[in-house]
C-alpha atoms as a PDB file:
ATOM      1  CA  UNK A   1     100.952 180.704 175.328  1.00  0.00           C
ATOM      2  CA  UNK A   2     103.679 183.082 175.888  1.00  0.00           C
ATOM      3  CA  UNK A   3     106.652 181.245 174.085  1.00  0.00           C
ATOM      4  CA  UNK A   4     107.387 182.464 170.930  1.00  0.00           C
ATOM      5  CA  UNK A   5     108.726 179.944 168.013  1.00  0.00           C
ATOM      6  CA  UNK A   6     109.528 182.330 164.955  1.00  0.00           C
ATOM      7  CA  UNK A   7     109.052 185.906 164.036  1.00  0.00           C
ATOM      8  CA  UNK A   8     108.607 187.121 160.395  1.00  0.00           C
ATOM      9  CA  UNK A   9     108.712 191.122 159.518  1.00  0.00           C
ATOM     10  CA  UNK A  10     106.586 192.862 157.300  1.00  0.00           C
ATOM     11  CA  UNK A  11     108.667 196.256 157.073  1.00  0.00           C
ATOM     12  CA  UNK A  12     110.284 198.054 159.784  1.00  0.00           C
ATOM     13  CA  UNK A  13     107.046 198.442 161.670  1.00  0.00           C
ATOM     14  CA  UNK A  14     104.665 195.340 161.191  1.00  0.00           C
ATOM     15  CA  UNK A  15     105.841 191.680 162.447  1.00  0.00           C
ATOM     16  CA  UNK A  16     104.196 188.030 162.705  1.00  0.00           C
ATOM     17  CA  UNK A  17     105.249 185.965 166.236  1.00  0.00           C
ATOM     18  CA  UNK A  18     104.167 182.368 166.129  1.00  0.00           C
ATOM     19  CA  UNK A  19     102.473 180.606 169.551  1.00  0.00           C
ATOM     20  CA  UNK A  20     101.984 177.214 168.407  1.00  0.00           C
ATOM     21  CA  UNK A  21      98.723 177.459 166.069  1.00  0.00           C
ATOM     22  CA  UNK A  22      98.052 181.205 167.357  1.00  0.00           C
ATOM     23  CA  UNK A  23      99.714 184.490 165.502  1.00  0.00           C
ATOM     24  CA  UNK A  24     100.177 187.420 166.899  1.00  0.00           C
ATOM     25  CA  UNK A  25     100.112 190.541 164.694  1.00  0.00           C
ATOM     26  CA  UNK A  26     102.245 193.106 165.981  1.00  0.00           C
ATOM     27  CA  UNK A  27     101.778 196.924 165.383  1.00  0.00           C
ATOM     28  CA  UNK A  28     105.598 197.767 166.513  1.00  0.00           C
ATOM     29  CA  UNK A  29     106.210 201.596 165.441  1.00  0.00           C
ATOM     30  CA  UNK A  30     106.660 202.292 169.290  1.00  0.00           C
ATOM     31  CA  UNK A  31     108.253 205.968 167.887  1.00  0.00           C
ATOM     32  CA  UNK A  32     104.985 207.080 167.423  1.00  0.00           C
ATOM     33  CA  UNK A  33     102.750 204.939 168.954  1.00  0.00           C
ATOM     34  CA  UNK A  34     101.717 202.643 166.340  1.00  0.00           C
ATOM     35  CA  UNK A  35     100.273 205.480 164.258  1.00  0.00           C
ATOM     36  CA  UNK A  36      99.000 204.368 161.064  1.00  0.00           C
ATOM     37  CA  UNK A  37     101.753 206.078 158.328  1.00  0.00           C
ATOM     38  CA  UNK A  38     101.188 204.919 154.374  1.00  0.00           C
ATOM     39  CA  UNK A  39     103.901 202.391 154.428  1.00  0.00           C
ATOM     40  CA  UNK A  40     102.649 200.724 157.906  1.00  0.00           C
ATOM     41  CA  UNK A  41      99.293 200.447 156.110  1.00  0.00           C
ATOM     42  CA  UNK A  42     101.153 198.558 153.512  1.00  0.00           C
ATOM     43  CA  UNK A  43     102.467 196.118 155.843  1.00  0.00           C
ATOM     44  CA  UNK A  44      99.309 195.810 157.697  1.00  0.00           C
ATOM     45  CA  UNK A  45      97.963 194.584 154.270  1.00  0.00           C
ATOM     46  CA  UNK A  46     100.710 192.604 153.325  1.00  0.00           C
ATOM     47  CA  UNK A  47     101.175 190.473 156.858  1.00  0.00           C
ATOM     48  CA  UNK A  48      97.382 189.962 156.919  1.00  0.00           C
ATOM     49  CA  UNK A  49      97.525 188.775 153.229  1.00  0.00           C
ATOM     50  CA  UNK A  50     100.128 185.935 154.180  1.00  0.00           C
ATOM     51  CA  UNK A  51      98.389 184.600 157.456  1.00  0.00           C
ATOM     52  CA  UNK A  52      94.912 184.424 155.228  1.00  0.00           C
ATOM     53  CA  UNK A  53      97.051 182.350 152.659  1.00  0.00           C
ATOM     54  CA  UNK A  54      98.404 180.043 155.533  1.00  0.00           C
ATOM     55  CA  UNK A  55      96.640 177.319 156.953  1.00  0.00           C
ATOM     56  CA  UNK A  56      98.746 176.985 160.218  1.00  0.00           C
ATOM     57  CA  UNK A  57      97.675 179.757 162.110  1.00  0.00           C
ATOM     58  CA  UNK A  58      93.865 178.895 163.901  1.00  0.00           C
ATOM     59  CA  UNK A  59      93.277 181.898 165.504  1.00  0.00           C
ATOM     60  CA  UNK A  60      95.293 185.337 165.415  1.00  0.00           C
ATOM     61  CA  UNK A  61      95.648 187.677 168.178  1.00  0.00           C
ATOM     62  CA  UNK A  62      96.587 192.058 167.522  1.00  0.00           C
ATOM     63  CA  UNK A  63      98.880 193.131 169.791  1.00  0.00           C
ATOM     64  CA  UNK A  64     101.114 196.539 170.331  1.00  0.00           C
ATOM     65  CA  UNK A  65     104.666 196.936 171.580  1.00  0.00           C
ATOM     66  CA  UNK A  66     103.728 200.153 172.501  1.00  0.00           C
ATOM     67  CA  UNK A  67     103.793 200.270 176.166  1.00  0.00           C
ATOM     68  CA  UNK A  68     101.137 203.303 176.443  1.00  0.00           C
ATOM     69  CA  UNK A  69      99.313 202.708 173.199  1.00  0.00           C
ATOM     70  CA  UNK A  70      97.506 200.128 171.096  1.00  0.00           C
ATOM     71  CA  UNK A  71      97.281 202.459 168.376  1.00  0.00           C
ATOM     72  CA  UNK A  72      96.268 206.624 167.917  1.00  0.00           C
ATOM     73  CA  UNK A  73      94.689 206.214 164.330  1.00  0.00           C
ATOM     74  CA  UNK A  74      96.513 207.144 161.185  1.00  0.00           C
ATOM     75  CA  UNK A  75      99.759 209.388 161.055  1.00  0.00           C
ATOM     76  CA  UNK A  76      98.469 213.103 160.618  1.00  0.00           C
ATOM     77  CA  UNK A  77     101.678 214.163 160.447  1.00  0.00           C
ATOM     78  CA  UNK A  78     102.345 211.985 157.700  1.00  0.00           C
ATOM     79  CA  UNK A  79      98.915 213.210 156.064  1.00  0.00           C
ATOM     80  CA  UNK A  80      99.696 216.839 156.278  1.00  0.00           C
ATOM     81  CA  UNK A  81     102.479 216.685 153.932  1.00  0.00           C
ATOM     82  CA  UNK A  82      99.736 215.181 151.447  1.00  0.00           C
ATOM     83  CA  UNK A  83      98.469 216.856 148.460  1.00  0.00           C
ATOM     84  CA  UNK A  84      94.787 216.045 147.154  1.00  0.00           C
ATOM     85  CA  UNK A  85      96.213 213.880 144.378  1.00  0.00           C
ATOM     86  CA  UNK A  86      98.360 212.342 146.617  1.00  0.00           C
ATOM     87  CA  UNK A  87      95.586 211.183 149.724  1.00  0.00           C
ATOM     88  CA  UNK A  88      93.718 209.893 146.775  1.00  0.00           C
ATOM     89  CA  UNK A  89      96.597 207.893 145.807  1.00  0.00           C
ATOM     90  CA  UNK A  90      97.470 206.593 149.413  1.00  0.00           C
ATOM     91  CA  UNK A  91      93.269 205.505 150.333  1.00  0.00           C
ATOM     92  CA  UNK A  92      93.065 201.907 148.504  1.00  0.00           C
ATOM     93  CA  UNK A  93      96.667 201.045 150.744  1.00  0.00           C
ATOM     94  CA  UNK A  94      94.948 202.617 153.923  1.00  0.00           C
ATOM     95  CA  UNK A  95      91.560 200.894 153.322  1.00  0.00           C
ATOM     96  CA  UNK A  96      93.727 197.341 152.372  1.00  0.00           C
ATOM     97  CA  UNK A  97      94.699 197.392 156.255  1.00  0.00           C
ATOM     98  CA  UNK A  98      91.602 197.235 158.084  1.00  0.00           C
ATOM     99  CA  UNK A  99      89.997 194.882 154.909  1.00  0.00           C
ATOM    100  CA  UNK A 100      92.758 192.762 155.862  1.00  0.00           C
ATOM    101  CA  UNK A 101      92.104 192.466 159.272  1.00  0.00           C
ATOM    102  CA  UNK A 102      88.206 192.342 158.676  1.00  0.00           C
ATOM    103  CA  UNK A 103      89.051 189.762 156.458  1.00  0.00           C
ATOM    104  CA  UNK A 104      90.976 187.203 158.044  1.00  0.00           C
ATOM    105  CA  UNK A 105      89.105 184.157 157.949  1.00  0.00           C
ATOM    106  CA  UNK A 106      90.107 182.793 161.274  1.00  0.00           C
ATOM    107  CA  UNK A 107      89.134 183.914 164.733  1.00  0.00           C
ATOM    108  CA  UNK A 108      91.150 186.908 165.809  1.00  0.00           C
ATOM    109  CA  UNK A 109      91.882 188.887 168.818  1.00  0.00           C
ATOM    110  CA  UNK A 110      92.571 192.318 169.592  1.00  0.00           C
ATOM    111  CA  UNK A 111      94.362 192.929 173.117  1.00  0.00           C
ATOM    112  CA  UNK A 112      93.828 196.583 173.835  1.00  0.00           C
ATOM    113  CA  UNK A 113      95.760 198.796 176.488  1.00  0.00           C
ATOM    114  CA  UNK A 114      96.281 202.485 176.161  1.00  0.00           C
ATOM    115  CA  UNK A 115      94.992 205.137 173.394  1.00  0.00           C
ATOM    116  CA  UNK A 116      93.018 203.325 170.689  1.00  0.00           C
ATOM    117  CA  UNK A 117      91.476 206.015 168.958  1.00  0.00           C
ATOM    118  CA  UNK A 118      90.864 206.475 165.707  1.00  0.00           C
ATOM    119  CA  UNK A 119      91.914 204.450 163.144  1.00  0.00           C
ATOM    120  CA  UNK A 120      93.505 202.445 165.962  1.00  0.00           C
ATOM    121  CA  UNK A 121      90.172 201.416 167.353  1.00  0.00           C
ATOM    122  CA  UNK A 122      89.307 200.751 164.365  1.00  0.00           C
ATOM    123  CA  UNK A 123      91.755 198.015 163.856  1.00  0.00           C
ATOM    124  CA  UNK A 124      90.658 196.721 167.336  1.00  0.00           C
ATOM    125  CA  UNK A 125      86.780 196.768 165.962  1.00  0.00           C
ATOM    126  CA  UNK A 126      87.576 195.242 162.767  1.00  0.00           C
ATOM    127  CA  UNK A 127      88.627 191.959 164.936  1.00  0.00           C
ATOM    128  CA  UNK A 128      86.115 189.495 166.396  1.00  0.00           C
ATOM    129  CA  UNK A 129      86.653 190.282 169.930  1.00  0.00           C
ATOM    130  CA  UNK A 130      88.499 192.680 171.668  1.00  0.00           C
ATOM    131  CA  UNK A 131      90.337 192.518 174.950  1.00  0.00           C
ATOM    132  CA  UNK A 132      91.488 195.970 177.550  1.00  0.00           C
ATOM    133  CA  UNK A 133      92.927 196.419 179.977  1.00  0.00           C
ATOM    134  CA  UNK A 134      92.371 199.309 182.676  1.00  0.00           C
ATOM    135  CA  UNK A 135      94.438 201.520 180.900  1.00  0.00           C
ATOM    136  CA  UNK A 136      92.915 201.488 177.652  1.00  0.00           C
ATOM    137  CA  UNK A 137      90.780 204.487 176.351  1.00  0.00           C
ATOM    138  CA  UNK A 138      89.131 204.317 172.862  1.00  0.00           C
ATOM    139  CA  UNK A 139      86.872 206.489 170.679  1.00  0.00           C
ATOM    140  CA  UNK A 140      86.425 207.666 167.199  1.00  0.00           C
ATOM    141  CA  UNK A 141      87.638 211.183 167.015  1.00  0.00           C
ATOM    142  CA  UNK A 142      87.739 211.849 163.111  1.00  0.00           C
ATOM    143  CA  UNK A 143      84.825 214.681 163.047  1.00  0.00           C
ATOM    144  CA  UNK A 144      87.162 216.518 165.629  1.00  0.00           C
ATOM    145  CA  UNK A 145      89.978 216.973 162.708  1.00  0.00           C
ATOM    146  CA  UNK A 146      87.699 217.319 159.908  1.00  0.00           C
ATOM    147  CA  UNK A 147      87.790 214.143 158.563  1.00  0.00           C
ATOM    148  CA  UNK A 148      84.899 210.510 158.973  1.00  0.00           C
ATOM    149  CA  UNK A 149      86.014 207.130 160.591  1.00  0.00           C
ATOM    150  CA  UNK A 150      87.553 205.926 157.396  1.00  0.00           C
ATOM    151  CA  UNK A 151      88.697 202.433 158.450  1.00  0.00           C
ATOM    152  CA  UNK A 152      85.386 201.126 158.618  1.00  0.00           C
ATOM    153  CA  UNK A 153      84.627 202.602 162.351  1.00  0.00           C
ATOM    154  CA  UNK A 154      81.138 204.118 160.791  1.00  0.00           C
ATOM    155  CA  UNK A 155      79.674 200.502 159.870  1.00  0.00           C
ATOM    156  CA  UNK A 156      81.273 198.009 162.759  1.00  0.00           C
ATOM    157  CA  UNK A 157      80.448 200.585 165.603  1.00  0.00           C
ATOM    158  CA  UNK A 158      76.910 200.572 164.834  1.00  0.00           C
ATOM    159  CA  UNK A 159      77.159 196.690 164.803  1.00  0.00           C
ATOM    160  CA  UNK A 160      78.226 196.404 168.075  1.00  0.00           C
ATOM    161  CA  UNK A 161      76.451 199.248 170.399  1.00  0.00           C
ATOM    162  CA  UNK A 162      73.446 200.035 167.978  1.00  0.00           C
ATOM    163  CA  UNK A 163      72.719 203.056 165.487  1.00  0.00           C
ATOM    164  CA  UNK A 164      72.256 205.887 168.103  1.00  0.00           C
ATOM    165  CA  UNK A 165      75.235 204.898 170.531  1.00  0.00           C
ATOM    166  CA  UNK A 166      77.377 205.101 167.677  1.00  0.00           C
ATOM    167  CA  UNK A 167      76.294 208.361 166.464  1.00  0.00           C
ATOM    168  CA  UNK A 168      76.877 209.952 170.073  1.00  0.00           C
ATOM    169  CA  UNK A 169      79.960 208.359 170.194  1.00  0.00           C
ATOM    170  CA  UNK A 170      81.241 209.731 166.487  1.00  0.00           C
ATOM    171  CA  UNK A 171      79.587 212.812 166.735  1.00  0.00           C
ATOM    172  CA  UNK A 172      80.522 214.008 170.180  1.00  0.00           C
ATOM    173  CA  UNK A 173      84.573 212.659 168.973  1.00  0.00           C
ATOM    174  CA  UNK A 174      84.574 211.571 172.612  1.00  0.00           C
ATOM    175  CA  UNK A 175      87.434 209.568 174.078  1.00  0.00           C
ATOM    176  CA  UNK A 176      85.763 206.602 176.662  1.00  0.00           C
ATOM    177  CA  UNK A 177      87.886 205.014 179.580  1.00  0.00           C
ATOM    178  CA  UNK A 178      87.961 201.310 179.737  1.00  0.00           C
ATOM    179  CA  UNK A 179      85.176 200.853 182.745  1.00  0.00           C
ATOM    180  CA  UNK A 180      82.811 202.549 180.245  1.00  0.00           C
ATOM    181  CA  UNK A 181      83.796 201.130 177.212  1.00  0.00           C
ATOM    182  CA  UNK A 182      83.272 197.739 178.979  1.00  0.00           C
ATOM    183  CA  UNK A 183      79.771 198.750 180.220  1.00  0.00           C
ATOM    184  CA  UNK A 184      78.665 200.233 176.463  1.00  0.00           C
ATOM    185  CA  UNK A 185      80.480 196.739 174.859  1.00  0.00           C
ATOM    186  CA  UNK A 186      82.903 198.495 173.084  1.00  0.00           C
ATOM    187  CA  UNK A 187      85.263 196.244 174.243  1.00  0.00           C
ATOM    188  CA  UNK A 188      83.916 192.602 175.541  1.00  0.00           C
ATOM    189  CA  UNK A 189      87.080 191.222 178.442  1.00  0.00           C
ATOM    190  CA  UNK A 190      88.265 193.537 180.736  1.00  0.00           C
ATOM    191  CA  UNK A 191      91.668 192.636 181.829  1.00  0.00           C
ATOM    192  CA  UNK A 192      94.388 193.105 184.825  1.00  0.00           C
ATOM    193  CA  UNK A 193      96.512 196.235 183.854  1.00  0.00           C
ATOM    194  CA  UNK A 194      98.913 195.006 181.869  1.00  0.00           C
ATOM    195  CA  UNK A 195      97.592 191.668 181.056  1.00  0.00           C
ATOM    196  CA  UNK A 196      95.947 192.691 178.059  1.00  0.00           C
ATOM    197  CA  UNK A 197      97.819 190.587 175.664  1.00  0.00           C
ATOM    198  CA  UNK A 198      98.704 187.560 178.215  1.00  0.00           C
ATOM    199  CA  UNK A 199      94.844 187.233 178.421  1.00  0.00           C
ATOM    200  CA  UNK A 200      94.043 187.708 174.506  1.00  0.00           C
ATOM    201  CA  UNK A 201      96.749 185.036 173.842  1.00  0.00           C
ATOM    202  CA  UNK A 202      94.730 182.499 176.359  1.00  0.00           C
ATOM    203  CA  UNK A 203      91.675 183.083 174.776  1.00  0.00           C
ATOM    204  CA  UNK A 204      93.307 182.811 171.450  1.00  0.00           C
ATOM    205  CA  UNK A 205      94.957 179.388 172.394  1.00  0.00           C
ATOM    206  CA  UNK A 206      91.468 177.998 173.529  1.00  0.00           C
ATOM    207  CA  UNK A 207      90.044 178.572 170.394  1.00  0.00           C
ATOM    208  CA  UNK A 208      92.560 177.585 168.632  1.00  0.00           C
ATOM    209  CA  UNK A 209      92.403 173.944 169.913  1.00  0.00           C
ATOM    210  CA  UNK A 210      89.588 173.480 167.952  1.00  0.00           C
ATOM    211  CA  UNK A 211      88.163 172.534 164.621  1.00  0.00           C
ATOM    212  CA  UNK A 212      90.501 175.070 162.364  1.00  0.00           C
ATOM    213  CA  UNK A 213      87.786 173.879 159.598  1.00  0.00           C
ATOM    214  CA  UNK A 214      85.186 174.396 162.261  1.00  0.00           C
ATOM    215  CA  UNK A 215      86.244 178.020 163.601  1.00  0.00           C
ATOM    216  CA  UNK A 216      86.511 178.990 159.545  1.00  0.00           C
ATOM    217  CA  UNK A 217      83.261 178.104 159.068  1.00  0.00           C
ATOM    218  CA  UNK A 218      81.408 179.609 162.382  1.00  0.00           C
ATOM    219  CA  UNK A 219      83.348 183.056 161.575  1.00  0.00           C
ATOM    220  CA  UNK A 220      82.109 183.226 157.758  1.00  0.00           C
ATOM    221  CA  UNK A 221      78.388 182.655 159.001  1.00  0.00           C
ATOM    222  CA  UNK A 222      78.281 185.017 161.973  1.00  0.00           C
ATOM    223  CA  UNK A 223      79.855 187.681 159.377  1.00  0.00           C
ATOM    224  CA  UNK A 224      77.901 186.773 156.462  1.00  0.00           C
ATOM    225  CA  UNK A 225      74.814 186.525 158.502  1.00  0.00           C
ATOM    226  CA  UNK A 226      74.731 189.480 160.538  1.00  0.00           C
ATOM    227  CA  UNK A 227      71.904 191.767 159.223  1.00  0.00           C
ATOM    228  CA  UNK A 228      70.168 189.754 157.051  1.00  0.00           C
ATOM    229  CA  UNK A 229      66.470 188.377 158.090  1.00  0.00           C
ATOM    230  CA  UNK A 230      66.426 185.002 160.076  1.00  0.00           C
ATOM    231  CA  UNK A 231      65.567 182.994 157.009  1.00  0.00           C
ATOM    232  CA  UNK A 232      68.326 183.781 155.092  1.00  0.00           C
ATOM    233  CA  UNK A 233      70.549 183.904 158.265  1.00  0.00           C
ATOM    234  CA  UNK A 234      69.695 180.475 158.388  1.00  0.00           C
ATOM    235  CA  UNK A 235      70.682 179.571 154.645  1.00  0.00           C
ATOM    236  CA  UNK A 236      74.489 181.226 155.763  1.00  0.00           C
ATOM    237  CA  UNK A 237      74.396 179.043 158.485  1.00  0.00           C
ATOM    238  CA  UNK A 238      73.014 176.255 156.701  1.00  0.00           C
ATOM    239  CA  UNK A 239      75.776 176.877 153.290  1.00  0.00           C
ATOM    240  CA  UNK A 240      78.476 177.103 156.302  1.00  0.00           C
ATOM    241  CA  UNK A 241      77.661 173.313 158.138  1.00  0.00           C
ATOM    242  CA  UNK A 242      78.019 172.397 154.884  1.00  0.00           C
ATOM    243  CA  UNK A 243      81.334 173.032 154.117  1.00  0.00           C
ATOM    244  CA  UNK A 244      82.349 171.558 157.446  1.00  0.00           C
ATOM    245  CA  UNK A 245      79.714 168.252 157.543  1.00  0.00           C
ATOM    246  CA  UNK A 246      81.832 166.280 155.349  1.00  0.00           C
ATOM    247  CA  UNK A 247      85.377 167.234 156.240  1.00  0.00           C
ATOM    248  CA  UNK A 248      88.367 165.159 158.001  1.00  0.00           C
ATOM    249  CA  UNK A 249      88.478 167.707 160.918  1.00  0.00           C
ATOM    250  CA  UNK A 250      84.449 166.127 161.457  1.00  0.00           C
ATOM    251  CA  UNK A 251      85.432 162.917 161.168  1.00  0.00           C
ATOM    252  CA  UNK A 252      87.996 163.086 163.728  1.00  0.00           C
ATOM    253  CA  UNK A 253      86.073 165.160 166.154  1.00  0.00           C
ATOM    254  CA  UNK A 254      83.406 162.403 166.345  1.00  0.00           C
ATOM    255  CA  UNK A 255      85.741 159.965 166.639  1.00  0.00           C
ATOM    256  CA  UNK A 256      88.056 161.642 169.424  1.00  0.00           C
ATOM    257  CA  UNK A 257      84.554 162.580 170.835  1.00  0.00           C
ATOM    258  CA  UNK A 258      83.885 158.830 170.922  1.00  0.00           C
ATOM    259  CA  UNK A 259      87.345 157.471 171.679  1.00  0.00           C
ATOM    260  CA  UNK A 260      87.617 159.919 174.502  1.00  0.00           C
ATOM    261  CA  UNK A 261      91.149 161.894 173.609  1.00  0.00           C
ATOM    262  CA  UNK A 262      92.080 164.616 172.077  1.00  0.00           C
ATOM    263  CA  UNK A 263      90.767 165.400 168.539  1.00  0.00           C
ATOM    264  CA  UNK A 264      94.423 165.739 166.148  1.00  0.00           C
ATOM    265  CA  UNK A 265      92.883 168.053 163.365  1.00  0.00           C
ATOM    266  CA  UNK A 266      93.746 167.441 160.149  1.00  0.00           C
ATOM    267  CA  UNK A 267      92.214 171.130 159.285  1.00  0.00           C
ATOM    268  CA  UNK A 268      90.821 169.661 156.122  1.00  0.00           C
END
C-alpha cells in the first residue's frame, strides 16, 4: 500500500497521492503544523470536491507530513489579524473543509499521530474511522480561547462517546493522550508509534477491494441513518440496497462469489 503512483496539489499546502484505488489526503503545511489558515481551508474544500467527483478512488485515507502533528486546529495567528467583517467573510471557506471531508461519499480514514486538537480533531472526527498512534493527543480546546468547536466537533463528538462525555470533554478544553482516547473511543485502532499512516493505508486498501458501489451505499445509510428511530433506519437501509441490488458491481460479486475468483468491479 505504500507505493505511490501520482500526486496532484491543491495549493502550496494540500496534495492528493494515489495507492492504487486508495487516496491519501495530505495536510502538508509542516511550517506550522498543519494549522488550518483561510487559504488551506480552501484547498481542503477544493481537493475533497475533486475526489467526490472521481470514481477511481474507493476509499480515502487523511494523513499529515507533519512529523509531530496531525493537525492543531485553525491558524489563530492568521485569525487575529481578522476584523469582524472579515471572519464573517472567511466562515463558509472554513466550514467547506470539514463538509468536504464529512461529505465524501466513500469510506475514509484518518491516521492520527501527534497534536490533533481543535479543528484538527475535528478533521480526524469528520472521517469514518480514525487511526493513532502512541503519540497522538486530541481534544477540543475552543472554550479555552473564547471561541465553540466550529468544524462540526459539537455534533460528531456527541455521536461517538455520548452527550455527557462530550460535554466534559468540550467544557473542561482538555487535551487526552492516546491510551485514553482509545479507552473513551475517540479514536477506534491504536497503532505502533509511527505506524499511524502505514496501518490506515492497510485498512484503507482492504476496504477498498470491495464493492466501490457497495462501500457508497453502506456509508450513505450508516450516515443517513444514525439518529433516526429503527423504522425509518430501516427505510435508509432499505432506499440504500436498493441502489446497489441491481448494479454490475452485484452481478459480478455473485458471480466471482460463485466462480470462486476475485470479483473485477465494474463500480457501476
Amino acid at each position: 500500500m505504500g507505493e505511490q503512483h501520482d500526486e496532484v496539489r491543491y495549493g502550496e499546502w494540500v496534495a492528493v497521492r494515489r495507492h492504487g484505488f486508495v487516496a491519501e489526503l495530505v495536510l502538508d503545511r509542516p511550517g506550522a503544523m498543519n494549522a488550518v489558515s483561510s487559504e488551506m481551508a480552501r484547498c481542503i474544500a477544493t481537493a475533497c470536491a475533486a475526489l467526490a467527483e472521481g470514481r477511481d478512488a474507493r476509499a480515502v485515507v487523511l494523513t499529515s507530513s507533519h512529523e509531530r502533528a496531525f493537525c492543531v486546529g485553525a491558524d489563530l495567528k492568521e485569525r487575529n489579524s481578522l476584523t469582524d467583517a472579515e471572519l464573517v467573510r472567511a466562515r463558509p471557506g472554513s466550514r467547506a473543509a470539514y463538509t468536504g471531508v464529512l461529505e465524501l461519499p466513500m469510506p475514509t480514514v484518518a491516521a492520527v499521530h501527534g497534536y490533533a486538537l481543535g479543528g484538527g480533531f475535528e478533521l480526524a472526527l469528520s472521517c469514518d474511522v480514525i487511526v493513532a498512534d502512541p503519540t497522538a493527543v486530541v481534544g477540543l480546546p475552543e472554550v479555552s480561547v473564547g471561541v465553540i468547536p466550529g468544524g462540526g466537533g459539537t455534533q460528531l463528538l456527541p455521536r461517538r462517546v455520548g452527550a455527557a462525555r462530550a460535554a466534559e470533554l468540550i467544557f473542561s478544553a482538555r487535551r487526552v493522550p492516546a491510551a485514553e482516547a482509545r479507552e473513551l473511543g475517540l479514536v477506534d485502532l491504536l497503532a505502533a508509534e509511527g505506524a499511524d499512516r502505514t496501518e490506515a493505508l492497510e485498512l484503507a486498501g482492504r476496504m477498498a477491494a470491495n464493492s466501490p458501489v457497495g462501500l457508497r451505499a453502506a456509508k450513505r445509510a450508516l450516515r443517513l441513518g444514525h439518529g433516526l428511530d429503527l423504522k425509518a433506519g430501516l427505510e435508509v437501509e432499505d432506499a440504500a440496497w436498493r441502489t446497489v441490488a441491481f448494479s454490475g458491481d452485484r452481478a459480478e460479486g455473485v458471480a466471482a462469489f460463485n466462480e470462486k475468483r476475485t470479483p473485477d468491479w465494474p463500480g457501476e
